[in-house]
Protein backbone atom coordinates (compact mmCIF):
# COMPACT_ATOMS: atom_id res chain seq x y z
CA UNK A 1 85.03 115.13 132.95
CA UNK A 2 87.45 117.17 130.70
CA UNK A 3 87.84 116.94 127.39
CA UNK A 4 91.14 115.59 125.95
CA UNK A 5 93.17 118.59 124.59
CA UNK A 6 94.09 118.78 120.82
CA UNK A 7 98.00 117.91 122.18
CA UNK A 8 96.47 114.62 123.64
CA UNK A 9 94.62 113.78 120.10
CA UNK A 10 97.95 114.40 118.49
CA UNK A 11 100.01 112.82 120.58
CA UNK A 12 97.74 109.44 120.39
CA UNK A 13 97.43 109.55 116.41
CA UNK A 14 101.15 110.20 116.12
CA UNK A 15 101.33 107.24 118.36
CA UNK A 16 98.92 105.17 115.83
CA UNK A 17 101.00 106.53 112.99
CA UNK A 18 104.38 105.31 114.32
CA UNK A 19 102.71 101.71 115.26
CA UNK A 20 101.18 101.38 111.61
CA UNK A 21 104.52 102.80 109.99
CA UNK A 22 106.63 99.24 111.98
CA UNK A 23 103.99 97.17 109.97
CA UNK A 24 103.89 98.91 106.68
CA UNK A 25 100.71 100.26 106.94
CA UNK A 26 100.11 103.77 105.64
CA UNK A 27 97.32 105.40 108.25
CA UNK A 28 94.94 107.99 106.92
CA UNK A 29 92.55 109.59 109.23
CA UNK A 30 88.49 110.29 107.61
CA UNK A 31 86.37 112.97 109.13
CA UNK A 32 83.23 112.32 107.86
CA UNK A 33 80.06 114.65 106.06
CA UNK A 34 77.88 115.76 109.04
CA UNK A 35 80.39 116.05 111.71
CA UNK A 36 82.46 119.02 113.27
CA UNK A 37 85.07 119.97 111.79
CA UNK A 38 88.01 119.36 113.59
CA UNK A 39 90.77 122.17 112.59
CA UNK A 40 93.30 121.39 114.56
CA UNK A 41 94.05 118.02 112.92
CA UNK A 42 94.50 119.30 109.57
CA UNK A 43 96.45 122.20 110.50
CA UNK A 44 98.88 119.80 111.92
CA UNK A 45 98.60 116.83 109.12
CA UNK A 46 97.65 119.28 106.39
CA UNK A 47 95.80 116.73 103.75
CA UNK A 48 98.56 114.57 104.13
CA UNK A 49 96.96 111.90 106.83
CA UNK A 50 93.46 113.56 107.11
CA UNK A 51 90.69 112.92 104.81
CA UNK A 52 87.83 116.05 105.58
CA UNK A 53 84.88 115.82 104.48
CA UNK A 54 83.39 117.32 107.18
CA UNK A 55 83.36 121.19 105.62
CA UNK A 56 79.90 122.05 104.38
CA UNK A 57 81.72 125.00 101.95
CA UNK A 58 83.60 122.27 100.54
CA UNK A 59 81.43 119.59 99.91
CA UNK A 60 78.04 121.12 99.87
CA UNK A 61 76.44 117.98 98.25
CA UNK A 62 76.13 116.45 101.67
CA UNK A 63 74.33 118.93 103.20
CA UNK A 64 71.30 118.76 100.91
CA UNK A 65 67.59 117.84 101.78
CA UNK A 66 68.57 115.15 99.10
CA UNK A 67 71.34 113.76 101.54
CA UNK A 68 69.41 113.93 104.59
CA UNK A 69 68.11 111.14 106.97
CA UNK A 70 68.31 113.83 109.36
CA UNK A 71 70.53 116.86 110.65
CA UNK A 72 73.18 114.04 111.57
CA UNK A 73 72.83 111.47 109.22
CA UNK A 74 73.10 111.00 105.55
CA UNK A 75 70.37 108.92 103.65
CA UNK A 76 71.04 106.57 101.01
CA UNK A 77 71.76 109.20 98.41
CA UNK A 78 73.88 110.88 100.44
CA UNK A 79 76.28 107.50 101.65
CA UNK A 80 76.78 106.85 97.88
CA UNK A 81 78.10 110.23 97.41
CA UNK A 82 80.31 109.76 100.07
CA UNK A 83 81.50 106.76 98.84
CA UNK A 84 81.81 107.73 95.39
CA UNK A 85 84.12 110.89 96.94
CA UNK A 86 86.02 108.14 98.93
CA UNK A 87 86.38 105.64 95.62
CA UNK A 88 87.84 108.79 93.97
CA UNK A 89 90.15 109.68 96.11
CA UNK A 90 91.55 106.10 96.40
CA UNK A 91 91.62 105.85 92.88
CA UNK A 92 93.42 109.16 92.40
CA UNK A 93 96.09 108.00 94.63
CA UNK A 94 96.97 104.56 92.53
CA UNK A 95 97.64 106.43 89.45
């Protein structure tokens, strides 16, 4: 098995992008608290299309013991902060 390069990723979310753009829809990508970071993504959409979440220096509050289920996982807690962060950002947009 090889991994799909970061031109294949690319070339498959531009794809997506196009697709949702013929029905109106505006596609944003979400990489969530707890997962690895994927650089290459928002070097190429800058925080235009991408959503990260996943940078423990930026969002520290989901990397607390308070957050935890486990290493991978938030708890409770730690899903309603990352919904609150996702309710803001929606909201932030419709103003």
């Amino acid at each position: 098995y090889t991994a799909p390069t970061a031109d294949v990723y690319i070339k498959r979310m531009d794809d997506l992008i196009a697709l949702a753009e013929t029905l109106d829809i505006e596609l944003l990508f979400v990489t969530t608290p707890r997962t690895a970071p994927v650089p290459f993504l928002t070097d190429h959409y800058g925080g235009e299309r991408i959503l990260d979440f996943s940078n423990p220096t930026h969002f520290p509050e989901f990397y607390t013991m308070e957050a935890s289920y486990d290493l991978g996982h938030l708890n409770d807690h730690g899903a309603r902060l990352f919904t609150d962060h996702l309710i803001d950002y929606f909201n932030s947009r419709s103003n």
